[in-house]
C-alpha atoms as a PDB file:
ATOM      1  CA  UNK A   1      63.904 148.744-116.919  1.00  0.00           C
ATOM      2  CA  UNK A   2      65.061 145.609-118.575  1.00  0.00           C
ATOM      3  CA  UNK A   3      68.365 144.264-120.245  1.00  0.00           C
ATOM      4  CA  UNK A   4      68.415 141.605-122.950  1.00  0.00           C
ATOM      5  CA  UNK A   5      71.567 140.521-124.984  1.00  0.00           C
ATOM      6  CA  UNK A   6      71.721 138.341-128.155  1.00  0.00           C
ATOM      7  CA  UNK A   7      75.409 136.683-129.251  1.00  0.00           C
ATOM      8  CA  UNK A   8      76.260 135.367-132.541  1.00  0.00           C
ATOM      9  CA  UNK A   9      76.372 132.106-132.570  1.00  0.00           C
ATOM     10  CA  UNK A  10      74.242 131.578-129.784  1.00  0.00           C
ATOM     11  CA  UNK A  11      71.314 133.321-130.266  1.00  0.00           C
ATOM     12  CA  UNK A  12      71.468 133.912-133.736  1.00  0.00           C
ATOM     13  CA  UNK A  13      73.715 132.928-137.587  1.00  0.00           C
ATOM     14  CA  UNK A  14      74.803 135.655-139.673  1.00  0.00           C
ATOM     15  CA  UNK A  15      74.765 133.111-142.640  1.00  0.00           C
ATOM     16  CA  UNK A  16      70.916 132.308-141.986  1.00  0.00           C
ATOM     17  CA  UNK A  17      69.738 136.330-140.996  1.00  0.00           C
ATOM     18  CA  UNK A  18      70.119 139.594-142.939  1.00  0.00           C
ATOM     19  CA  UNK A  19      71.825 141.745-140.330  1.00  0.00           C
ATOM     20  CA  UNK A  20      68.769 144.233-140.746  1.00  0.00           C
ATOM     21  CA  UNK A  21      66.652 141.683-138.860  1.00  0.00           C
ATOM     22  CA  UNK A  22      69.601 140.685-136.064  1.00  0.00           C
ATOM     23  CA  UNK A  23      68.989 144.230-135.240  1.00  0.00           C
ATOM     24  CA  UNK A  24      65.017 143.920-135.406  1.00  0.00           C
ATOM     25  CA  UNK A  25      65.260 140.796-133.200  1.00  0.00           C
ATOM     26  CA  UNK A  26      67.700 142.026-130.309  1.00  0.00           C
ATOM     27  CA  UNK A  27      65.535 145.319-129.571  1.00  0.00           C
ATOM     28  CA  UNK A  28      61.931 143.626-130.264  1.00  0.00           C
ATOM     29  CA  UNK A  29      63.559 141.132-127.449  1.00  0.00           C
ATOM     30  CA  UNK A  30      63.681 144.180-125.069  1.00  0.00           C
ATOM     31  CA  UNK A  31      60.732 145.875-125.749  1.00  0.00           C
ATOM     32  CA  UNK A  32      58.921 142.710-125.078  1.00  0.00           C
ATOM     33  CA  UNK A  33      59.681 142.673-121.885  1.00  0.00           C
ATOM     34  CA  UNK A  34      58.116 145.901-121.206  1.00  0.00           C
ATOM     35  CA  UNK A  35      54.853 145.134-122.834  1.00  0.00           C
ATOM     36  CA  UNK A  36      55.125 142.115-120.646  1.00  0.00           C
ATOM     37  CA  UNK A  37      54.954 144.903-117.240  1.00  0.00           C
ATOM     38  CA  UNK A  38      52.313 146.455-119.172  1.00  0.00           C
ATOM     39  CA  UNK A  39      55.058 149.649-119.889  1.00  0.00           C
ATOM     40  CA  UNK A  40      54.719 152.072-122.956  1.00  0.00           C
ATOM     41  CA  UNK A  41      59.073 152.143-124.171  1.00  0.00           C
ATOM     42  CA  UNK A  42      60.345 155.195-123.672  1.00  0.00           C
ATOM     43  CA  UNK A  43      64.520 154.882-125.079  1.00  0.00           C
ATOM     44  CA  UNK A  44      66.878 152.451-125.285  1.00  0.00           C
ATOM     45  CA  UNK A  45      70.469 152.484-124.393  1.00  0.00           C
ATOM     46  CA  UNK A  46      73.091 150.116-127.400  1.00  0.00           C
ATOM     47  CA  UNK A  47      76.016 148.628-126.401  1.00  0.00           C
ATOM     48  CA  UNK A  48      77.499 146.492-129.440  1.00  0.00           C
ATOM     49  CA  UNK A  49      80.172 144.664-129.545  1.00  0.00           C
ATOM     50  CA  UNK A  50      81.661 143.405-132.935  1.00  0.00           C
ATOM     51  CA  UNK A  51      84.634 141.480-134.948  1.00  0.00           C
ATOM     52  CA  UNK A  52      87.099 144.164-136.042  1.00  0.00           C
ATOM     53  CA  UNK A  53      86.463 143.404-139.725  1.00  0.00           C
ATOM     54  CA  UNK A  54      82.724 144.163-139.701  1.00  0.00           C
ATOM     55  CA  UNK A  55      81.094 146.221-142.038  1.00  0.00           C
ATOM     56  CA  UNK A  56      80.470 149.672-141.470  1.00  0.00           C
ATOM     57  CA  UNK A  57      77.075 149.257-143.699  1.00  0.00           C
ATOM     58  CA  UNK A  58      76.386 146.579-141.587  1.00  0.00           C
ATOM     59  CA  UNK A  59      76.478 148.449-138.539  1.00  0.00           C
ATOM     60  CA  UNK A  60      74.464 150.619-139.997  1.00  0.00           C
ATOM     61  CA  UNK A  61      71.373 148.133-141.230  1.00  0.00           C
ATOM     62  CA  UNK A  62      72.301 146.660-138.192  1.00  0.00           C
ATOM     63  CA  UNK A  63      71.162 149.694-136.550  1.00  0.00           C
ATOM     64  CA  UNK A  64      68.544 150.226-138.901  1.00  0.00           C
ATOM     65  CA  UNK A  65      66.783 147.275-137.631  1.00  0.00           C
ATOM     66  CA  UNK A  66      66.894 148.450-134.424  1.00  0.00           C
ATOM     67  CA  UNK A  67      65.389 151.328-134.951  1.00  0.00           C
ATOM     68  CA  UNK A  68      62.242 149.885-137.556  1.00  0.00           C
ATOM     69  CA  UNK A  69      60.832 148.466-134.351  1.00  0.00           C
ATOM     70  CA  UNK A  70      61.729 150.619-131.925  1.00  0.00           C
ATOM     71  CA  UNK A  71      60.104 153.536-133.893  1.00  0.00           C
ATOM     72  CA  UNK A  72      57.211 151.568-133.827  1.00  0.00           C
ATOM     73  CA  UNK A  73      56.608 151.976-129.924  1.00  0.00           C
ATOM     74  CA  UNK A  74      57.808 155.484-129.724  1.00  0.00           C
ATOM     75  CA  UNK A  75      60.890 153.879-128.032  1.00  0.00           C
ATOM     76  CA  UNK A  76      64.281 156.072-128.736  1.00  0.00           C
ATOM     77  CA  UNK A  77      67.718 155.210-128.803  1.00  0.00           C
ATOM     78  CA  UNK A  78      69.719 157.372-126.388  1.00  0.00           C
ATOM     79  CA  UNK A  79      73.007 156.203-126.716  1.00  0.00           C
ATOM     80  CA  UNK A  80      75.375 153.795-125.592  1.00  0.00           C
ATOM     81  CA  UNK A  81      78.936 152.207-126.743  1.00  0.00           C
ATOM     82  CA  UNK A  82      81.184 150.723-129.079  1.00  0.00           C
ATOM     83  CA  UNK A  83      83.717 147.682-128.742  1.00  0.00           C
ATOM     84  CA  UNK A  84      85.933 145.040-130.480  1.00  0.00           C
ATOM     85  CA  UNK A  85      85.018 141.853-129.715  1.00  0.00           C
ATOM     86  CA  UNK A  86      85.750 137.883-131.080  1.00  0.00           C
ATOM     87  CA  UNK A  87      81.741 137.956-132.388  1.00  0.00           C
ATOM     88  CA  UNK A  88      78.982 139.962-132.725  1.00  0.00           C
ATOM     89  CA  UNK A  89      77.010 140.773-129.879  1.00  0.00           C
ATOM     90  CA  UNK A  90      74.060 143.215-129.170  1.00  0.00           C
ATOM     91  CA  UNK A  91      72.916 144.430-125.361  1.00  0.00           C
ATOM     92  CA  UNK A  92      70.115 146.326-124.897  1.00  0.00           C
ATOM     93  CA  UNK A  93      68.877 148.246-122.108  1.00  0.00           C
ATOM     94  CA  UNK A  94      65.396 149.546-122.454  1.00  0.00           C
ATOM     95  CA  UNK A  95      63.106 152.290-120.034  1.00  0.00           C
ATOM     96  CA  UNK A  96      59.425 152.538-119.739  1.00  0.00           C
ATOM     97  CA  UNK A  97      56.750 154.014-117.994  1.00  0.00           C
ATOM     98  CA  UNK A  98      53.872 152.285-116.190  1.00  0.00           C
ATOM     99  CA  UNK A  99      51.071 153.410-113.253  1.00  0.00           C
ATOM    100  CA  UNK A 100      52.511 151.678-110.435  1.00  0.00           C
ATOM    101  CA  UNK A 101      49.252 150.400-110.205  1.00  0.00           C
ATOM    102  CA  UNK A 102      49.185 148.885-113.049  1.00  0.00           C
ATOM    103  CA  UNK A 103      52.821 146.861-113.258  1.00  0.00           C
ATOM    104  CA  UNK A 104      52.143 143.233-114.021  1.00  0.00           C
ATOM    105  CA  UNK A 105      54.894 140.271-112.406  1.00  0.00           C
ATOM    106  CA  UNK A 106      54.831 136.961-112.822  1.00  0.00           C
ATOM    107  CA  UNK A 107      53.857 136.215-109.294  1.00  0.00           C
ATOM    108  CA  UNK A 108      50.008 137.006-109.050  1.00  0.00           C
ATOM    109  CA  UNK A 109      48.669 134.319-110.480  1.00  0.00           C
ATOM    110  CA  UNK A 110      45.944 132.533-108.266  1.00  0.00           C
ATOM    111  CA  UNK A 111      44.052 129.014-108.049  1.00  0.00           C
ATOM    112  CA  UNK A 112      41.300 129.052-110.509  1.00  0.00           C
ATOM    113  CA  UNK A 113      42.624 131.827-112.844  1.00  0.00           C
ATOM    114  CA  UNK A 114      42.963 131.092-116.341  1.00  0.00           C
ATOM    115  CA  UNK A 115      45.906 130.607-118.122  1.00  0.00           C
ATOM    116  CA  UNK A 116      45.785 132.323-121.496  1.00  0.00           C
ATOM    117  CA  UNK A 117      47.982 133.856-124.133  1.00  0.00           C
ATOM    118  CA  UNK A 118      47.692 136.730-126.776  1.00  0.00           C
ATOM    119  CA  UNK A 119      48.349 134.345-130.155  1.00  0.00           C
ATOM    120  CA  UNK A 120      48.952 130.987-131.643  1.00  0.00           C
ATOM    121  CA  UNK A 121      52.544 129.786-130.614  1.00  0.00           C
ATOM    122  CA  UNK A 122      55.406 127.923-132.949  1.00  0.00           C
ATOM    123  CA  UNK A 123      55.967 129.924-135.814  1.00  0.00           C
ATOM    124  CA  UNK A 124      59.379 131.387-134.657  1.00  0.00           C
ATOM    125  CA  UNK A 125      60.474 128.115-133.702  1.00  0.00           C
ATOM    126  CA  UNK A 126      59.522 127.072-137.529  1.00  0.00           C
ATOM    127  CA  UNK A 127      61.729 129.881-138.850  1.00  0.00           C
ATOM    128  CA  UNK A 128      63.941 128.486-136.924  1.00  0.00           C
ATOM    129  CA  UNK A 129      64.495 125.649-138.071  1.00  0.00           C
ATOM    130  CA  UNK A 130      63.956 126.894-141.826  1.00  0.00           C
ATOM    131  CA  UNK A 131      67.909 127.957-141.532  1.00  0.00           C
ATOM    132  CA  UNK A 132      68.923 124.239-141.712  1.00  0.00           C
ATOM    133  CA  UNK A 133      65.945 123.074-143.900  1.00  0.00           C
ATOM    134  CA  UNK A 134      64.892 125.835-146.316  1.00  0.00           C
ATOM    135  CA  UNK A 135      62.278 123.679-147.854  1.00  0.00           C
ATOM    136  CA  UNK A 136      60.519 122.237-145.245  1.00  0.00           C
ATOM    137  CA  UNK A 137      57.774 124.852-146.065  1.00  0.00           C
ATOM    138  CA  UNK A 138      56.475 126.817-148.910  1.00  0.00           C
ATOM    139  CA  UNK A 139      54.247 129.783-149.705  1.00  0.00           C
ATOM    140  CA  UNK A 140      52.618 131.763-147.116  1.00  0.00           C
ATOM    141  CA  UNK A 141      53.861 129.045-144.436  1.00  0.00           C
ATOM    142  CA  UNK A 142      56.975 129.680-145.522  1.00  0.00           C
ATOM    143  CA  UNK A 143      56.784 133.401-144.741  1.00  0.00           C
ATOM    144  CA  UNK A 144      54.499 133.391-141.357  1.00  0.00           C
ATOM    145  CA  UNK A 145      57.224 131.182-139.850  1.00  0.00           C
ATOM    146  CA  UNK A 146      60.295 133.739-141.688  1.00  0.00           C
ATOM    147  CA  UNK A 147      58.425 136.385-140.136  1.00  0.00           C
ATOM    148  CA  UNK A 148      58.022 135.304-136.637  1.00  0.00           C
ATOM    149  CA  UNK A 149      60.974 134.521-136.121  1.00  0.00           C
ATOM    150  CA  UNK A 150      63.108 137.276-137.643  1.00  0.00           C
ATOM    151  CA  UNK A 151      61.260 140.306-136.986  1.00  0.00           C
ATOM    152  CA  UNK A 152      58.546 139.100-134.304  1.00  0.00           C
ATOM    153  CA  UNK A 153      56.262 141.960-133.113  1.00  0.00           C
ATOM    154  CA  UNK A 154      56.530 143.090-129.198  1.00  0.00           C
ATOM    155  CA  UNK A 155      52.706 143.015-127.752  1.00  0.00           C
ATOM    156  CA  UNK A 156      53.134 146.314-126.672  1.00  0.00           C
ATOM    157  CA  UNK A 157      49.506 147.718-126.951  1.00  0.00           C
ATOM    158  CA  UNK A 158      48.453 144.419-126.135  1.00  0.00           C
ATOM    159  CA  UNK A 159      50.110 144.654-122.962  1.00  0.00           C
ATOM    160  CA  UNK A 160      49.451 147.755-122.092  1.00  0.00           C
ATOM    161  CA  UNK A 161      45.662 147.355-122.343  1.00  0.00           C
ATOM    162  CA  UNK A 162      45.590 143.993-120.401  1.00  0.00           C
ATOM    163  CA  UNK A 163      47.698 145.846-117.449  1.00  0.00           C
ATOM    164  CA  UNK A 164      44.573 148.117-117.026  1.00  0.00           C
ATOM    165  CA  UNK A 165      42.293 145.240-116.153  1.00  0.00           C
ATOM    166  CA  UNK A 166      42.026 144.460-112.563  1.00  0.00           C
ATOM    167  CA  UNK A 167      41.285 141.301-113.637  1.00  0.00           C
ATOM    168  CA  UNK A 168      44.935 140.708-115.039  1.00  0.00           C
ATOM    169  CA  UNK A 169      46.681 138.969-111.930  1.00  0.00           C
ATOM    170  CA  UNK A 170      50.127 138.002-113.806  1.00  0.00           C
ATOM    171  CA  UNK A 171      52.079 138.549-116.911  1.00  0.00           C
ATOM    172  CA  UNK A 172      55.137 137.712-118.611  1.00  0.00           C
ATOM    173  CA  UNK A 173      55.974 137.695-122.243  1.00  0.00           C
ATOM    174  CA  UNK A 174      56.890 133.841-123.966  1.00  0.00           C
ATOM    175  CA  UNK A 175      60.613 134.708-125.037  1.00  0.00           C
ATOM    176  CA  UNK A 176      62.003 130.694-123.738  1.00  0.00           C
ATOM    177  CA  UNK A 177      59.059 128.782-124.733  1.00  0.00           C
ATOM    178  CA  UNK A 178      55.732 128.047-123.230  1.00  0.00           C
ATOM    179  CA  UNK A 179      56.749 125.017-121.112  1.00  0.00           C
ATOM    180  CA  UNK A 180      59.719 127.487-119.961  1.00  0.00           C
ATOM    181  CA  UNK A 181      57.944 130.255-118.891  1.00  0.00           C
ATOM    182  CA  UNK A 182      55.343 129.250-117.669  1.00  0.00           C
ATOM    183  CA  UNK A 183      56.987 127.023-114.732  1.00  0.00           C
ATOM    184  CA  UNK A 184      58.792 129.905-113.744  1.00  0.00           C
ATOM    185  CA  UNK A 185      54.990 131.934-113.506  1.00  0.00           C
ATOM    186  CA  UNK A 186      54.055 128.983-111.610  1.00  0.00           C
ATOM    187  CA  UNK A 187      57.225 129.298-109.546  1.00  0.00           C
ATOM    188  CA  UNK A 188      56.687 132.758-108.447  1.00  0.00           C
ATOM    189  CA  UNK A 189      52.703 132.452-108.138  1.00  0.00           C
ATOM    190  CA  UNK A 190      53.127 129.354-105.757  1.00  0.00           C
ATOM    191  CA  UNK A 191      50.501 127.448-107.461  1.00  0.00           C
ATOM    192  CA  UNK A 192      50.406 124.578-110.427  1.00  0.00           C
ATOM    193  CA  UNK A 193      49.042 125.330-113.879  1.00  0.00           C
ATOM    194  CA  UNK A 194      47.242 122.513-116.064  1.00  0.00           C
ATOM    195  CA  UNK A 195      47.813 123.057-119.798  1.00  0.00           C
ATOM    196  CA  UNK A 196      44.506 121.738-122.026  1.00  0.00           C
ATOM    197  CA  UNK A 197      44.278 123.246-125.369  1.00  0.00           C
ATOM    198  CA  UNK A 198      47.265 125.252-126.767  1.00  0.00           C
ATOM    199  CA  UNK A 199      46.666 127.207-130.127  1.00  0.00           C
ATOM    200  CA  UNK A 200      49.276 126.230-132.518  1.00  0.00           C
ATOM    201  CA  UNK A 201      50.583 128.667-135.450  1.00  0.00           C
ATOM    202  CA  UNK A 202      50.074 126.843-138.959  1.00  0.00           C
ATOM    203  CA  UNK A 203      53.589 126.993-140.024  1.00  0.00           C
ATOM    204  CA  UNK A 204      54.319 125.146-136.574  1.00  0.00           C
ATOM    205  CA  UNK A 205      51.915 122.445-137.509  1.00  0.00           C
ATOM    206  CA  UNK A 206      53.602 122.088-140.557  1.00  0.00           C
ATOM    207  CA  UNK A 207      56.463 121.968-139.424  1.00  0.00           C
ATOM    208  CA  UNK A 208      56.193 119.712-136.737  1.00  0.00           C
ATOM    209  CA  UNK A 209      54.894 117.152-139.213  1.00  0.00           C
ATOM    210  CA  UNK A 210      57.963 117.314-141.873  1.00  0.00           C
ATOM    211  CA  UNK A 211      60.235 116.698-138.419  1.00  0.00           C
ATOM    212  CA  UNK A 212      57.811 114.046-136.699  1.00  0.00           C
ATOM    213  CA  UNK A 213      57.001 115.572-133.799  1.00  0.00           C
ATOM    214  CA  UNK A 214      53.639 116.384-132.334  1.00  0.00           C
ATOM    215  CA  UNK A 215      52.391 120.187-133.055  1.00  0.00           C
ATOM    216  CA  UNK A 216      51.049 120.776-129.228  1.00  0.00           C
ATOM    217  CA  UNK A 217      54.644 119.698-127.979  1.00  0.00           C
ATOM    218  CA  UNK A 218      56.373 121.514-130.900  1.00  0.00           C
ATOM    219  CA  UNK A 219      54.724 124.378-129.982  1.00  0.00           C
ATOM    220  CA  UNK A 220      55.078 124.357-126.465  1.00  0.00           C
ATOM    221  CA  UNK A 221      59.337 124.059-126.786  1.00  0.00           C
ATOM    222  CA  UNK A 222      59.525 126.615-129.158  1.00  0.00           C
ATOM    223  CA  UNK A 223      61.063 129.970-127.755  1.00  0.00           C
ATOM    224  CA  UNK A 224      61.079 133.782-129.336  1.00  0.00           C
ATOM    225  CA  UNK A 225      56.783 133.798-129.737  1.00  0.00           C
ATOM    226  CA  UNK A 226      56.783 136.996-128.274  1.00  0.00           C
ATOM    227  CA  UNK A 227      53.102 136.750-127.219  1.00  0.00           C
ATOM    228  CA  UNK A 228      52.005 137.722-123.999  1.00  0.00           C
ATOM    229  CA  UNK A 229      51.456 134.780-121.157  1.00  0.00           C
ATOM    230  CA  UNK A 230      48.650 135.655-118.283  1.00  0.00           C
ATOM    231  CA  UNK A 231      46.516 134.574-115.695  1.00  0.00           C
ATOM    232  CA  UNK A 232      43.069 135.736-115.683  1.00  0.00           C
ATOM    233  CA  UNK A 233      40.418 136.085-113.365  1.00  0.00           C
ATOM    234  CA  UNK A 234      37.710 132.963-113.966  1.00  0.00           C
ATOM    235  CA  UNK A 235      34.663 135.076-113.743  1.00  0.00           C
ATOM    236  CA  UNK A 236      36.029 137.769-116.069  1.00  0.00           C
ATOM    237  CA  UNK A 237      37.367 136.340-118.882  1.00  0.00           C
ATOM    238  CA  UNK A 238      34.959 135.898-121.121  1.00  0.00           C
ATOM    239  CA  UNK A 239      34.160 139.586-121.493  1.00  0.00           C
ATOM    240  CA  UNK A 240      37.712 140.090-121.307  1.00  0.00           C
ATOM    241  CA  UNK A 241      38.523 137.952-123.916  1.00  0.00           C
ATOM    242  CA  UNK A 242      35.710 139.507-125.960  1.00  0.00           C
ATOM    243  CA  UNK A 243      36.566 142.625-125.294  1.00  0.00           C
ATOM    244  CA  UNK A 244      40.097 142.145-126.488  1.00  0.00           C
ATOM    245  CA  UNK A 245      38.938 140.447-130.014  1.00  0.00           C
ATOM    246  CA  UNK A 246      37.006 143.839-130.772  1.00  0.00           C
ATOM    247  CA  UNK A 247      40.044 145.787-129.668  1.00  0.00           C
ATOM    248  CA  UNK A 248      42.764 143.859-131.572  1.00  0.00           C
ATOM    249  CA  UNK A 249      40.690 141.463-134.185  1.00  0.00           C
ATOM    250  CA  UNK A 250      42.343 138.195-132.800  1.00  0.00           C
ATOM    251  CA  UNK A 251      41.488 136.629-129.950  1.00  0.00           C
ATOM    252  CA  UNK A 252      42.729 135.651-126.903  1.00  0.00           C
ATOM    253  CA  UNK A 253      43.199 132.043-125.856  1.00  0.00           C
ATOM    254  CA  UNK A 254      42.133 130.291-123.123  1.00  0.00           C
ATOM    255  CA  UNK A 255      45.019 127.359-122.518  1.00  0.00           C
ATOM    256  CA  UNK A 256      44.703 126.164-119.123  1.00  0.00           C
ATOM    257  CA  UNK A 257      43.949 126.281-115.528  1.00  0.00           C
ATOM    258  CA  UNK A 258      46.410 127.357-112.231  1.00  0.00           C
ATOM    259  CA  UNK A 259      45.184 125.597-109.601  1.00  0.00           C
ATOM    260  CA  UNK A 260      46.866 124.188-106.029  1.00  0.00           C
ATOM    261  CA  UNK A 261      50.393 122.869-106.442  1.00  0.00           C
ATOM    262  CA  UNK A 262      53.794 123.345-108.070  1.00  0.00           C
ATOM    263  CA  UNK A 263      54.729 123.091-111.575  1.00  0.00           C
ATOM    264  CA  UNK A 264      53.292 122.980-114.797  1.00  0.00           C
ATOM    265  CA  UNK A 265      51.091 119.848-115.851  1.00  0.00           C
ATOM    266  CA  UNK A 266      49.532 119.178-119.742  1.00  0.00           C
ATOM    267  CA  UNK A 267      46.792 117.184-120.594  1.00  0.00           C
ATOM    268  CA  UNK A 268      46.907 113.759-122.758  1.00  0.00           C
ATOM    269  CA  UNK A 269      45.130 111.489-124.229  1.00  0.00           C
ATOM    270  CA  UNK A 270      45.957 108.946-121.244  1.00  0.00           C
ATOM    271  CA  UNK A 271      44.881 111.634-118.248  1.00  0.00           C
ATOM    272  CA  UNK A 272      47.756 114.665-117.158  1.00  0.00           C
ATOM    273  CA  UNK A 273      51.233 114.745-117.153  1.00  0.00           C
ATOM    274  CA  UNK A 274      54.137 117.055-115.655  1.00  0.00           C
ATOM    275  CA  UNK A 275      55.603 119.493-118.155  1.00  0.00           C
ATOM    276  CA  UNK A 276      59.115 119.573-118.481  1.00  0.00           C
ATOM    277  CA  UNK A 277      60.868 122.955-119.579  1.00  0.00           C
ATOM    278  CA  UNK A 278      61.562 121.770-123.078  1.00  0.00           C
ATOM    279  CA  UNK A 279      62.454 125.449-124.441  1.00  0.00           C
ATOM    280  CA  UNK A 280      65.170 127.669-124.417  1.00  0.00           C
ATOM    281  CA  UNK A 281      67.361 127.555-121.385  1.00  0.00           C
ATOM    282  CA  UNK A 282      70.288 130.419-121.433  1.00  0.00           C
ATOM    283  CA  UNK A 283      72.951 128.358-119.864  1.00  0.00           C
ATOM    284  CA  UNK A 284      72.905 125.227-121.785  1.00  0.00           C
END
């Protein structure tokens, strides 16, 4: 069971998002975090809050959004309720299923396992910032980054086949940004986590160019990727990894090392270097 909630204003513009993709966003937030326990979604429970003036057509794309994804993963909505309130705001409450065996936390993660991820990161961060600088990217760039980050795409059947490998000690889903997340994997796993080669989306390189700022470190601050964040066995994941490129045509990154310690460390030019949590944080 998880609980996610998005708030205009904070989370996301009305003037920079078609309400059809607030509602993609909020529920593709929740179902994340099931892939992310290696769940299959089973229904979701709505409880929306909104300005008194709001369109009823808007509820309805709103709605309509919702459901686009959560169709997707068989997830349902069940119910839930209706309020006034000074802004829009969208909580979600979603249910799935998982082999008890098979339920993946954030706190397995051992010295020596690989840190690796399910896709190149940055391109929601890119849309992102597209609201405030619509051309700082063209063409296809333009859309991978518009894409990511207003209707990204829950790792569900990702997740779920990763949770079936023994070899899978720990997994969480990269919602606040790599440098975010994955201290708080460390955190819970008791160990330290070297960073060496991060995969970068285009869009994000791009991007990170036009603003000055170095893609590894763009990348790593940039929150809403929705891919899935792991630690792997050593010895396995090489057949893992090929094993998941047959199964879902992309592959899956190695990015790092957990080893003894605390905290997250990334490799320079000039030798390592602690991590700071550069993405999202909720209570800024």
């Amino acid at each position: 069971m998880t609980t996610d909630a998005l708030i205009e204003n904070v989370h996301f513009r009305r003037d920079t998002m078609p309400v059809h993709d607030v509602g993609w966003r909020a529920m593709a937030a929740n179902i994340s975090d099931l892939a992310a326990m290696g769940a299959r979604p089973l229904l979701a429970t709505v409880a929306l809050g909104m300005p008194l003036d709001f369109p009823q057509a808007d509820v309805l794309e709103l709605y309509r959004g919702m459901l686009d994804v959560a169709s997707r993963h068989g997830c349902g909505i069940a119910g839930g309720d209706l309020t006034g309130a000074p802004e829009l705001f969208i909580a979600i409450t979603a249910i799935g299923e998982v082999r008890p065996r098979r339920v993946k936390g954030r706190g397995g993660a051992r010295p020596g396992d690989i840190v690796a991820v399910t896709g190149a990161l940055g391109a929601s961060r890119a849309g992102l910032h597209l609201a405030d600088n619509a051309s700082m990217l063209n063409g296809e760039l333009r859309e991978q980054a518009l894409a990511a980050h207003r209707r990204p795409e829950p790792r569900v059947a990702e997740g779920r086949w990763l949770a079936a490998s023994e070899h899978v000690h720990a997994m969480m889903d990269i919602s606040d940004g790599v440098s975010t997340d994955l201290a708080r994997m460390c955190v819970q796993s008791h160990c330290a986590a070297l960073l060496e080669n991060v995969p970068v989306a285009s869009s994000a390189v791009e991007a990170a160019k036009q603003r000055g700022e170095h893609a590894q470190a763009y990348a790593l601050a940039g929150g809403e990727d929705y891919e899935l964040l792991l630690a792997v066995a050593p010895r396995a994941f090489t057949h893992l990894s090929s094993r998941f490129n047959k199964r879902f045509g992309r592959p899956l990154y190695a990015i790092g090392r957990f080893r003894e310690g605390s905290g997250p460390y990334v490799r320079q030019d000039d030798g390592e270097a602690p991590l700071p949590p550069t993405g999202w944080d909720h209570l800024a």
